[in-house]
Protein backbone atom coordinates (compact mmCIF):
# COMPACT_ATOMS: atom_id res chain seq x y z
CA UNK A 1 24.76 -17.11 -28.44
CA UNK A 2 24.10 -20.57 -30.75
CA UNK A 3 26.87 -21.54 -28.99
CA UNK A 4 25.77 -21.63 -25.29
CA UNK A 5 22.32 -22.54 -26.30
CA UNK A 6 23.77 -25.30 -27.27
CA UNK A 7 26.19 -26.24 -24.42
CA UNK A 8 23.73 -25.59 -22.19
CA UNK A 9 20.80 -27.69 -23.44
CA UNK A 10 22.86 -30.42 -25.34
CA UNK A 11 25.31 -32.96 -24.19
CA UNK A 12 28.34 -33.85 -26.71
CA UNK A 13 26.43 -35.62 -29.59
CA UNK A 14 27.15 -39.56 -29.49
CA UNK A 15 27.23 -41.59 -32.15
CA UNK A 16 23.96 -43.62 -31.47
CA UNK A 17 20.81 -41.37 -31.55
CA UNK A 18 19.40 -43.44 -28.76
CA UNK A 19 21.91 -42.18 -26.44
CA UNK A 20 21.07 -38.43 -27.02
CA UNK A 21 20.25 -36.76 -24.08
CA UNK A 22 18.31 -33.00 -23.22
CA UNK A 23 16.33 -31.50 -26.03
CA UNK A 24 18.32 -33.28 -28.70
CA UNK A 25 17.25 -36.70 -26.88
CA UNK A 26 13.78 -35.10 -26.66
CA UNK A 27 13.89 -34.49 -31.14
CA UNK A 28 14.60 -38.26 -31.22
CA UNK A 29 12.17 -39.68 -28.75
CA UNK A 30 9.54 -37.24 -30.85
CA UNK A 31 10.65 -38.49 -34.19
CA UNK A 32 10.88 -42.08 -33.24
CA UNK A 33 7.51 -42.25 -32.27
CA UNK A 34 6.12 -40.17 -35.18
CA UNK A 35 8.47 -40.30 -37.71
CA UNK A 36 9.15 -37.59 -40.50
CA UNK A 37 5.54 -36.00 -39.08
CA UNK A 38 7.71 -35.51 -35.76
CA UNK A 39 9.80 -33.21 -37.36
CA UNK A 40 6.80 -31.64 -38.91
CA UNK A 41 5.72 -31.04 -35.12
CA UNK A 42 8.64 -30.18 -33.52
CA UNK A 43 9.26 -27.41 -36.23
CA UNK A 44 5.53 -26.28 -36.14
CA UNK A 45 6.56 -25.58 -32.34
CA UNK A 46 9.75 -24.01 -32.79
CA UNK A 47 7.80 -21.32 -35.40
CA UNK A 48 5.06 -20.83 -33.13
CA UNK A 49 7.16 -20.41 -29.44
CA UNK A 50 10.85 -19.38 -30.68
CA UNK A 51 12.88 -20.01 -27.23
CA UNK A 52 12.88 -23.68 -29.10
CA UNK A 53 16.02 -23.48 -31.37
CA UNK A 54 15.83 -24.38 -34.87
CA UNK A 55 19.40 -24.73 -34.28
CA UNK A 56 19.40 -27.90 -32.71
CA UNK A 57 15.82 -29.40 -34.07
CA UNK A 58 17.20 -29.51 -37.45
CA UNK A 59 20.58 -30.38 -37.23
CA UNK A 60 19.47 -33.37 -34.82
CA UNK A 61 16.74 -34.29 -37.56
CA UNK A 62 19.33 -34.28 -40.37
CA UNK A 63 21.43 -36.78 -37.93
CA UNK A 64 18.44 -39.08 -37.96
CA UNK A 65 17.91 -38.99 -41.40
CA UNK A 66 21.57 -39.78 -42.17
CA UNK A 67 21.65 -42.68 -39.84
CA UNK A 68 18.46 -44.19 -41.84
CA UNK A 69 15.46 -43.30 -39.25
CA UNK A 70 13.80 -41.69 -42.37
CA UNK A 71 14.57 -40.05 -45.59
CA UNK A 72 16.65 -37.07 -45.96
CA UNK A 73 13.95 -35.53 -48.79
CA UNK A 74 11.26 -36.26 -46.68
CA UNK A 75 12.83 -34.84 -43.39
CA UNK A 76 13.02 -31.91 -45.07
CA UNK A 77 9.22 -31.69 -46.58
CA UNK A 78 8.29 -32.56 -43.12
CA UNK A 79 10.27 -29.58 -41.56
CA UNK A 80 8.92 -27.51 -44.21
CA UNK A 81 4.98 -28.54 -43.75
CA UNK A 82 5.86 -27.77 -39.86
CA UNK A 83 7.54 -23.98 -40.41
CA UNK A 84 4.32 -23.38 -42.78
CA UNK A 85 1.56 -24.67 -40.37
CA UNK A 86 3.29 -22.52 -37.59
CA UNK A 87 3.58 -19.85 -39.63
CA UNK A 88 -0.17 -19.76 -40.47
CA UNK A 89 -0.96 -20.45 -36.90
CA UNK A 90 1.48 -16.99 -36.08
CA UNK A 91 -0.48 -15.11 -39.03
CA UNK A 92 -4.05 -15.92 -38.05
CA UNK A 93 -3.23 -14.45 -34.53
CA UNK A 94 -1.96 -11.39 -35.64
CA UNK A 95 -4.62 -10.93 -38.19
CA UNK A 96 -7.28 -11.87 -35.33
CA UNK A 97 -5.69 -9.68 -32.54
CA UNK A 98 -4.57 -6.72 -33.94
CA UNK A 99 -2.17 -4.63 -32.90
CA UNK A 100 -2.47 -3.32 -28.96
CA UNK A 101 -4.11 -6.88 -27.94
CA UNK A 102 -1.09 -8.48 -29.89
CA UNK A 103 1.60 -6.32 -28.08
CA UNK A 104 -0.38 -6.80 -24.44
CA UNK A 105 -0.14 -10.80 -25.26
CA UNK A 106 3.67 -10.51 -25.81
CA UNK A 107 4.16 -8.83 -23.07
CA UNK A 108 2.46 -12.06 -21.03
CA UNK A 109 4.80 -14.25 -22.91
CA UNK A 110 7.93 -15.85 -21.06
CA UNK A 111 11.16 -15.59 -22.66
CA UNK A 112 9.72 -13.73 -25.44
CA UNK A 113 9.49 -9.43 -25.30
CA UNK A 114 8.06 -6.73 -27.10
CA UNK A 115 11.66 -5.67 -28.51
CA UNK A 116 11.52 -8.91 -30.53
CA UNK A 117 7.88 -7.98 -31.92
CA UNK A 118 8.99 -4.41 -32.58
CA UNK A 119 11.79 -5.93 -34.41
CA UNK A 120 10.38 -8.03 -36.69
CA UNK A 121 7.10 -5.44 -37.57
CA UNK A 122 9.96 -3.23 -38.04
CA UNK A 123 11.73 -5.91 -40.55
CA UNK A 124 8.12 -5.93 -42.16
CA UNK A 125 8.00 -2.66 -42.53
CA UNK A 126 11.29 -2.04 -44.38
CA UNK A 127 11.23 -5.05 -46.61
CA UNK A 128 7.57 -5.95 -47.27
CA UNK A 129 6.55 -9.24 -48.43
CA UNK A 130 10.39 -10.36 -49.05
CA UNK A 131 10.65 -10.10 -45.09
CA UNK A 132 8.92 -13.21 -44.91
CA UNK A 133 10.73 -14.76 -47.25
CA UNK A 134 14.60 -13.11 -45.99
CA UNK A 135 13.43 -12.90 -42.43
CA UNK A 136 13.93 -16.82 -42.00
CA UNK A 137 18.08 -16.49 -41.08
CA UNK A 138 17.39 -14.06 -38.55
CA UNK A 139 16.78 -15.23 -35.25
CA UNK A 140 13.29 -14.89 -33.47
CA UNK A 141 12.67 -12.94 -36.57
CA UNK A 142 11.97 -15.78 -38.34
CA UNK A 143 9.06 -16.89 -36.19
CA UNK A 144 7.92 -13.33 -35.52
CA UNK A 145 7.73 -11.80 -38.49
CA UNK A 146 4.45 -13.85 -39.61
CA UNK A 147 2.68 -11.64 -37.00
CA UNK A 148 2.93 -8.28 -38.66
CA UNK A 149 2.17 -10.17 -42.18
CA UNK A 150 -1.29 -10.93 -40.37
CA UNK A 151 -1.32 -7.64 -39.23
CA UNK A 152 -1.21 -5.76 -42.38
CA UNK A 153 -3.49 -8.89 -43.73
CA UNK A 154 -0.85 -10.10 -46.32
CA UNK A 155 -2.08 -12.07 -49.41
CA UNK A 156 -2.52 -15.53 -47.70
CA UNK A 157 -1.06 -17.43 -50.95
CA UNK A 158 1.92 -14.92 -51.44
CA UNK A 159 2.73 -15.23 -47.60
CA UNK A 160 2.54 -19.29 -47.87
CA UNK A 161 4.75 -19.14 -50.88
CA UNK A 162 7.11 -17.22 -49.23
CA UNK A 163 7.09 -18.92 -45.67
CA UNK A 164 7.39 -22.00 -48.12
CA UNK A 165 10.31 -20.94 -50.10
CA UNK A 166 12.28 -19.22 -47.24
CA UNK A 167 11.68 -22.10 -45.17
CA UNK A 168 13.12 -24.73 -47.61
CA UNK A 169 15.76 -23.24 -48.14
CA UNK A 170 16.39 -23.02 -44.33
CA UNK A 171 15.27 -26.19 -43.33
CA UNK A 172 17.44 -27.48 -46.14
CA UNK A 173 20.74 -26.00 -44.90
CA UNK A 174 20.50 -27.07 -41.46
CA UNK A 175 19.09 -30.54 -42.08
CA UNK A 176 21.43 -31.16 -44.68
CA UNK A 177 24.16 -29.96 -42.49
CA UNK A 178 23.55 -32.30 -39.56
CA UNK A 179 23.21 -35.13 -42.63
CA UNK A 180 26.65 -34.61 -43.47
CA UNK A 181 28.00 -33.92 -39.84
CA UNK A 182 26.57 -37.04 -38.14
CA UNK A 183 27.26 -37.52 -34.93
CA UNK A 184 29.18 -33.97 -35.15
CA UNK A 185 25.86 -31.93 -35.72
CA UNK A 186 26.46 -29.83 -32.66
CA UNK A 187 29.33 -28.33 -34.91
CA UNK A 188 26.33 -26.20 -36.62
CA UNK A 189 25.95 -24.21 -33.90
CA UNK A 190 29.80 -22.96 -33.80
CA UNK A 191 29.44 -22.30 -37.59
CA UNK A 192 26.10 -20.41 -37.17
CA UNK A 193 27.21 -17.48 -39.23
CA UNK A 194 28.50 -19.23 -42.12
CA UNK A 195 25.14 -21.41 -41.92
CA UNK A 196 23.64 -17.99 -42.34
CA UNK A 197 25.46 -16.62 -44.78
CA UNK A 198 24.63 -20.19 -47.30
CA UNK A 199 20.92 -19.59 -46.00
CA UNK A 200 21.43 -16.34 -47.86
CA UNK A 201 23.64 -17.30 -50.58
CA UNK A 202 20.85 -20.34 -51.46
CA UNK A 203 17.89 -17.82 -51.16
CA UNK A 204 19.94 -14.89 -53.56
CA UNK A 205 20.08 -18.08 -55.95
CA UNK A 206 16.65 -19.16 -55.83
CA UNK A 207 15.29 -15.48 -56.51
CA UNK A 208 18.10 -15.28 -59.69
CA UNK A 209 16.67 -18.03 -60.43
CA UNK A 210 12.97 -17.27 -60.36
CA UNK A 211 13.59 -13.52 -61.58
CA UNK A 212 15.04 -14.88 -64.95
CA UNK A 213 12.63 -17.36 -65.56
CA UNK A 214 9.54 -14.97 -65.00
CA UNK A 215 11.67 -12.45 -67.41
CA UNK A 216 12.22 -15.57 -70.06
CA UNK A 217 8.69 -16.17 -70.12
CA UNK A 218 7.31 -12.10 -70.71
CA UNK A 219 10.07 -12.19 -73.45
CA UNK A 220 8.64 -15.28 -75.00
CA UNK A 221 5.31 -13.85 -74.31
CA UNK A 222 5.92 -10.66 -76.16
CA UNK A 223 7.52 -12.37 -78.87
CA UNK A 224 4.34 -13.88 -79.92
């Protein structure tokens, strides 16, 4: 699916940014005009109306960043400021709708269908909290899911911690990828899964990480 999206809307990457053309000449005539807070924007939109793939905004903003538009740290920030605010923005709807005027609005939506709520209150339903956080490698879930969070009126700092940590490690991935690629950043796309699967690995790592430290610190704690 990556795969088309990205034939269809993308022309081969060149080597100059300037020559992009479609949406990925449409992420550099946004960034060059606003900088790292482009990519702040773009991603804000990609959260809030998912049709826009995250698939090609970050890659493309990685390429920018490796041919010295702006930093590669800071691309990232930015992307990650962007997936929060649109995550908020996705989160104060549900929490202000509720349910049936949430599902009658979705059903107005273009390009986006109940299935895709269903599927992500579903996600929220079997996982809790850590959907926010794991939802983030599956597509249109990753947008989605913030509206069942303000649904079930999820702890607004837990659910911005989350959207935060999920989304760096996300953002990171793909930025970094198209980074490294250069003018070869369409390549994501064919590798989508694997992408996924080091979206995963990276996520598995940060919770070892922060499991053992909170367990450290009772230990230490108790020890007293």
């Amino acid at each position: 699916m990556l795969v088309t999206l990205l034939t269809d809307l993308v022309a081969a990457a060149p080597s100059d940014a300037t020559q992009l053309t479609g949406l990925a000449g449409w992420v550099v005539d946004v960034v060059d005009a606003l900088g790292p807070a482009g990519v702040g924007v773009l991603v804000a939109l990609e959260t809030v109306f998912p049709p826009i793939p995250s698939e090609v905004v970050l890659p493309v903003a990685g390429f920018l960043a490796g041919q010295g538009h702006m930093g590669l740290a800071t691309t990232i920030v930015a992307a990650t400021l962007g997936s929060v605010v649109g995550a908020i923005v996705l989160y104060a709807v549900g929490a202000k709708l509720g349910r049936p005027r949430l599902r009658r609005a979705v059903d107005a939506m273009p390009l986006v269908d109940r299935g895709d709520l269903e599927r992500a209150e579903s996600w929220f339903d079997r996982h809790g909290g850590m959907a926010v956080l794991t939802g983030r490698v599956i597509p249109v879930v990753r947008s989605l899911v913030s509206l069942p969070a303000g649904l079930e009126r999820m702890s607004i700092p837990l659910f911005v911690a989350l959207t935060a940590l999920g989304s760096a490690v996300y953002n990171s991935v793909l930025v970094g990828a198209g980074y490294l690629l250069g003018d070869r950043w369409t390549d994501v796309g064919e590798y989508s899964d694997v992408v996924n699967w080091v979206v995963i690995g990276a996520m598995v790592a940060v919770l070892a990480w922060f499991v053992v430290g909170r367990l450290r610190r009772n230990r230490r704690a108790a020890a007293a």
